[in-house]
C-alpha atoms as a PDB file:
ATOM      1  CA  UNK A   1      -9.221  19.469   6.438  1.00  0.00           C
ATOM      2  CA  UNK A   2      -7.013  17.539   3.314  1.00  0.00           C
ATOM      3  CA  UNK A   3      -6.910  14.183   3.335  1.00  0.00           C
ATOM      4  CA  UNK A   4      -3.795  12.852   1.349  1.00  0.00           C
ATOM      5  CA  UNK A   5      -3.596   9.927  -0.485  1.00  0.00           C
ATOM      6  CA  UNK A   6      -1.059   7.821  -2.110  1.00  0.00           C
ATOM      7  CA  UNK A   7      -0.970   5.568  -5.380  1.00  0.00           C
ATOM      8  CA  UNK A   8      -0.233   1.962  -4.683  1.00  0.00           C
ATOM      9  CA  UNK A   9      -0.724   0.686  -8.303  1.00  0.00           C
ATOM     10  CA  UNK A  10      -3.989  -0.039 -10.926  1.00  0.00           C
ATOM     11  CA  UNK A  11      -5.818   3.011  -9.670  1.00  0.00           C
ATOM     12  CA  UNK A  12      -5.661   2.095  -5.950  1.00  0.00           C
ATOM     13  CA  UNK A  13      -5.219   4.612  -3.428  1.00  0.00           C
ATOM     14  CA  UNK A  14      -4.921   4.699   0.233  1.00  0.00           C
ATOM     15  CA  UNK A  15      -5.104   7.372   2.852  1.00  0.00           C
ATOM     16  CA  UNK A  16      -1.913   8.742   3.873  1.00  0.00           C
ATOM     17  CA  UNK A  17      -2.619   9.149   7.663  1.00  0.00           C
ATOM     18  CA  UNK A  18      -3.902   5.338   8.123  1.00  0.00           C
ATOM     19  CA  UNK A  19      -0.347   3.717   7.213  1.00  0.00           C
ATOM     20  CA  UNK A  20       1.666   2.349   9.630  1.00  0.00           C
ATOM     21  CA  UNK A  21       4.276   0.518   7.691  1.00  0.00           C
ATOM     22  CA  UNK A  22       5.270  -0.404   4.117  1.00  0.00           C
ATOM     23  CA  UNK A  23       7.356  -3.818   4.529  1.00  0.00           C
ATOM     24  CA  UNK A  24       8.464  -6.457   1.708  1.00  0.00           C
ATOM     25  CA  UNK A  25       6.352  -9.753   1.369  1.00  0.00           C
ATOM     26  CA  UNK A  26       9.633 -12.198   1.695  1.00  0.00           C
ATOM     27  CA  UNK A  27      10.067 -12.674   5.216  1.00  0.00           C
ATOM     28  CA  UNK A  28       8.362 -15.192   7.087  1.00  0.00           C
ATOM     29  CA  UNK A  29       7.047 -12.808   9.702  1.00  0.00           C
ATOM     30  CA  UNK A  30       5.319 -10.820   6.810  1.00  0.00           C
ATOM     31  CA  UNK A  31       4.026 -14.092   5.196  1.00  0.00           C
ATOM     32  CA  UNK A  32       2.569 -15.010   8.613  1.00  0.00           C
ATOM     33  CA  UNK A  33       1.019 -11.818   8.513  1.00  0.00           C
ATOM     34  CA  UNK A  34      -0.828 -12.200   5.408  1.00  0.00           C
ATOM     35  CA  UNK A  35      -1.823 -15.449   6.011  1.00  0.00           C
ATOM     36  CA  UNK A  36      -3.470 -14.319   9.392  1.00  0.00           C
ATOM     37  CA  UNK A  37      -5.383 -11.079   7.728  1.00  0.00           C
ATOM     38  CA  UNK A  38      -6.652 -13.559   4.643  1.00  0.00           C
ATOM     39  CA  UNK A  39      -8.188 -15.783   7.799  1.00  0.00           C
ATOM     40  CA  UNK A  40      -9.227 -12.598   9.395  1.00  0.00           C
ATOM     41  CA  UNK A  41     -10.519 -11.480   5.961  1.00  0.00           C
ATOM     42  CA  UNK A  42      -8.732  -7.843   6.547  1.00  0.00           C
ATOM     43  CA  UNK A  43      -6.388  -8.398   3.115  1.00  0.00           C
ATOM     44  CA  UNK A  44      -7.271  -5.659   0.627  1.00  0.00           C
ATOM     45  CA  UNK A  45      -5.343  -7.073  -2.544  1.00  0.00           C
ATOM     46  CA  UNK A  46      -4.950  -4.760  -4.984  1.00  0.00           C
ATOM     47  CA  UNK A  47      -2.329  -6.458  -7.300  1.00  0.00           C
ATOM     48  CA  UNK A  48      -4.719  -7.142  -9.732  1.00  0.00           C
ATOM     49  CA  UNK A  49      -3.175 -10.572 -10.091  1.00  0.00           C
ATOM     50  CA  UNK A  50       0.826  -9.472 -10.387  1.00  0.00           C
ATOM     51  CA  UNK A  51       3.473 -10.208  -8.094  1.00  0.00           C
ATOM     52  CA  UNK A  52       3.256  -8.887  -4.672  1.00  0.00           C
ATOM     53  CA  UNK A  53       5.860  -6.578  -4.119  1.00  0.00           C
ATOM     54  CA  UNK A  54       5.044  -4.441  -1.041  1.00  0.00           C
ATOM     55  CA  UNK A  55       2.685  -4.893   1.892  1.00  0.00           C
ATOM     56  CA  UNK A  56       0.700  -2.146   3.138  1.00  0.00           C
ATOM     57  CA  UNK A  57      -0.138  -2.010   7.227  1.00  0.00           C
ATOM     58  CA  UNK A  58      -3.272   0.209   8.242  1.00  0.00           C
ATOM     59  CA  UNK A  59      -3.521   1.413  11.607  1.00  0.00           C
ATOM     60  CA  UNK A  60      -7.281  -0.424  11.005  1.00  0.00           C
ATOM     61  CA  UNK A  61      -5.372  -3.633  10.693  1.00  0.00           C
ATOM     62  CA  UNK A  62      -6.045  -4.382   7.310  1.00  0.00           C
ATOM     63  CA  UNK A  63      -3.112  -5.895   5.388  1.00  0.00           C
ATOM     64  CA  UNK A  64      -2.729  -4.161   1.759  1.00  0.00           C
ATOM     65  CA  UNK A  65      -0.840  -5.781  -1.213  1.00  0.00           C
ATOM     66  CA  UNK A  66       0.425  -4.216  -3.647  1.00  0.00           C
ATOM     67  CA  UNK A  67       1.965  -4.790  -7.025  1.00  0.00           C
ATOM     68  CA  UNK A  68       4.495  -1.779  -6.348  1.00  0.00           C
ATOM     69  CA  UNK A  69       7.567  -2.224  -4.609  1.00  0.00           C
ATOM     70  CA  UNK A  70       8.082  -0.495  -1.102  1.00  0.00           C
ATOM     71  CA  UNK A  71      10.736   2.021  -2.685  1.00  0.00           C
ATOM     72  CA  UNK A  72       8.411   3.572  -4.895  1.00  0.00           C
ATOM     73  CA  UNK A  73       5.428   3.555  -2.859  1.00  0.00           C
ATOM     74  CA  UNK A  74       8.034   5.327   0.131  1.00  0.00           C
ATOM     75  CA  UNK A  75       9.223   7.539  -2.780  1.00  0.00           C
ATOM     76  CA  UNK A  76       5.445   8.609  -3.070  1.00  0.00           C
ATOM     77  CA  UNK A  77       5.149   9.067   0.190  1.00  0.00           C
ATOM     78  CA  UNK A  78       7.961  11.515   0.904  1.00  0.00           C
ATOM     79  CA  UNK A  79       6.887  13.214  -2.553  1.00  0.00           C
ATOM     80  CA  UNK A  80       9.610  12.582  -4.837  1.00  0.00           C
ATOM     81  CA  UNK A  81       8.812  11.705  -8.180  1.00  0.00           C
ATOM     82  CA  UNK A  82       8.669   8.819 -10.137  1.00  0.00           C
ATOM     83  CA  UNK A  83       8.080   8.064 -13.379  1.00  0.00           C
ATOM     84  CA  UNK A  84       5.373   5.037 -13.225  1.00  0.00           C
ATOM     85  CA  UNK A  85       1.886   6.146 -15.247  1.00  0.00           C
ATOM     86  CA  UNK A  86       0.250   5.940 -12.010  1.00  0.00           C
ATOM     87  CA  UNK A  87       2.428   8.150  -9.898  1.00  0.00           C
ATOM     88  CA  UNK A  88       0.200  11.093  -8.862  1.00  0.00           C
ATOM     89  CA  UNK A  89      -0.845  11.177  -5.502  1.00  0.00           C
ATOM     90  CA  UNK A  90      -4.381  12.915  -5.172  1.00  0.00           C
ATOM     91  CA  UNK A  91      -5.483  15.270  -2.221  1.00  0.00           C
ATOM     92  CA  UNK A  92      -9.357  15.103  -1.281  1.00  0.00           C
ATOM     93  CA  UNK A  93     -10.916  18.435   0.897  1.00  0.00           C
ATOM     94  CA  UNK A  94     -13.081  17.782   3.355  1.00  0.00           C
END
């Protein structure tokens, strides 16, 4: 069994099969979202202190942010390339 990963910035990956959606941080829906998973404490941030530009939904509930925008982390995804340092997504066997 492979489990699939993708690169969502700074050395960060996350498991392929546990996303449920990729969404932008500007709408007040989203925002409400966030603020509800920091209460919760299920927000992973991995921006490493940059702007948020994508927010990652696990089917666990937790509420990822990420410093890479949802095109390129949906570019990942589908397996197109792109040509950020950290763009290799990594495949673990189990």
């Amino acid at each position: 069994m492979s489990v699939k990963f993708v690169s969502v910035g700074f050395g960060n990956y996350v498991a392929v099969s546990r996303i449920i959606s990729i969404s932008s941080p500007e709408s007040a829906p989203v925002k409400r979202l966030i603020q509800d998973s920091r209460d919760a404490g299920t927000v992973i941030d991995v921006s490493c202190g940059k702007k948020t530009k994508s927010v990652i939904v696990t089917d666990s509930r937790h509420v990822i942010l990420s410093a890479i925008s949802t095109e390129v982390i949906a570019a990942r995804l589908n397996g197109e390339e792109d040509h950020q340092s950290d763009s290799d997504a990594l495949s673990v066997e189990q």
